[in-house]
Protein backbone atom coordinates (compact mmCIF):
# COMPACT_ATOMS: atom_id res chain seq x y z
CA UNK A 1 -0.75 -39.23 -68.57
CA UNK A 2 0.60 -36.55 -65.95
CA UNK A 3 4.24 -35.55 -66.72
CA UNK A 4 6.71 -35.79 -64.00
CA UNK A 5 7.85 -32.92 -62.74
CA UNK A 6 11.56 -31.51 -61.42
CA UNK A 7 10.36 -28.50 -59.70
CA UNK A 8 10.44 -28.14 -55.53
CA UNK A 9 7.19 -27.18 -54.78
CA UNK A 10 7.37 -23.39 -53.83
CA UNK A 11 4.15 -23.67 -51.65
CA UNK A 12 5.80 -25.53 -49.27
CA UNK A 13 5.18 -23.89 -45.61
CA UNK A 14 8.30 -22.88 -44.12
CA UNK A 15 8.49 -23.48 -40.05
CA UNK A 16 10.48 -20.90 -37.62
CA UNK A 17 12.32 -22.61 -35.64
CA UNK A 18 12.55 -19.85 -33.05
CA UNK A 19 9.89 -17.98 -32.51
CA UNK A 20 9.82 -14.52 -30.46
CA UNK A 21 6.45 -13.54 -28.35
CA UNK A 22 7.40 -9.79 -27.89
CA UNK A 23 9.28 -7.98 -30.23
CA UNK A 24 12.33 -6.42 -28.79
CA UNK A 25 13.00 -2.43 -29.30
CA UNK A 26 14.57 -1.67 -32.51
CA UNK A 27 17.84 -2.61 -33.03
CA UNK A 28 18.08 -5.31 -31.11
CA UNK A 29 19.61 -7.87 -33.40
CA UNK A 30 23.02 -5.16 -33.60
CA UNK A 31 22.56 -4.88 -30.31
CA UNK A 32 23.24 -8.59 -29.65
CA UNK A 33 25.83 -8.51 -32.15
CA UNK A 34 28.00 -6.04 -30.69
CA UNK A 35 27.68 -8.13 -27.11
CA UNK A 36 28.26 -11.23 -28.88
CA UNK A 37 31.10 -9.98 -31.16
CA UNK A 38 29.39 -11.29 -34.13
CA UNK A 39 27.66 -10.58 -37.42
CA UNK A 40 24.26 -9.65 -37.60
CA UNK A 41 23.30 -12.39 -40.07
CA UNK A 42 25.05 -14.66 -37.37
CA UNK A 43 22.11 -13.35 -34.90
CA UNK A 44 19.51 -13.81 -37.45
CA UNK A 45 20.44 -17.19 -38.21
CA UNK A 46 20.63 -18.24 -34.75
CA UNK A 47 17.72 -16.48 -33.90
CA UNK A 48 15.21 -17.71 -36.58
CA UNK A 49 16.79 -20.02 -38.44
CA UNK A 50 17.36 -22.49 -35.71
CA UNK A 51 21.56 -22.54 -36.56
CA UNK A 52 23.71 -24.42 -33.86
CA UNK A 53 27.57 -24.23 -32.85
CA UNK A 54 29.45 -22.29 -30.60
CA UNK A 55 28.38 -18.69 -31.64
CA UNK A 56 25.16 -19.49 -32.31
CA UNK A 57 24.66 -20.70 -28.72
CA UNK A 58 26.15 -17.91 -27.46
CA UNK A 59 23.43 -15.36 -29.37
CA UNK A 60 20.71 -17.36 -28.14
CA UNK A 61 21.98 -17.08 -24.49
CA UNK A 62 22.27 -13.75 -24.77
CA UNK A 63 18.98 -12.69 -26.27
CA UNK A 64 17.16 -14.86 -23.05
CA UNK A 65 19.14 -13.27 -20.51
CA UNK A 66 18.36 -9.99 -22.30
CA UNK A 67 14.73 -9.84 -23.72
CA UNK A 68 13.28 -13.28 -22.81
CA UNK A 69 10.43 -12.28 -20.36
């Protein structure tokens, strides 16, 4: 008999939500920050992590305007 297990698979693929086709310069991510009046792991989030709300929205607006090409 198999034994049940309580482990999450760690192998599980993980899915970007946003995804960026040209890297911006370095720095970018402070960059938006700063404009944004943020933190930086608020632009990360928002960025690849797919987060919603008000400053969320607001990074994401700002990075098309900026870098979107």
């Amino acid at each position: 008999m198999k034994e049940k297990s309580n482990q999450i698979d760690q192998k599980s693929p993980v899915s970007k939500v946003f995804t960026i086709t040209k890297t911006p310069r370095h720095g970018y991510i402070t960059e938006i920050a700063k404009i944004c009046n943020c933190s930086r792991r608020t632009v990360t989030r928002a960025l690849f992590e797919g987060h919603t709300g008000p400053k969320s929205n607001e990074v994401i607006r700002v990075f098309n305007e900026k870098y979107k090409i």
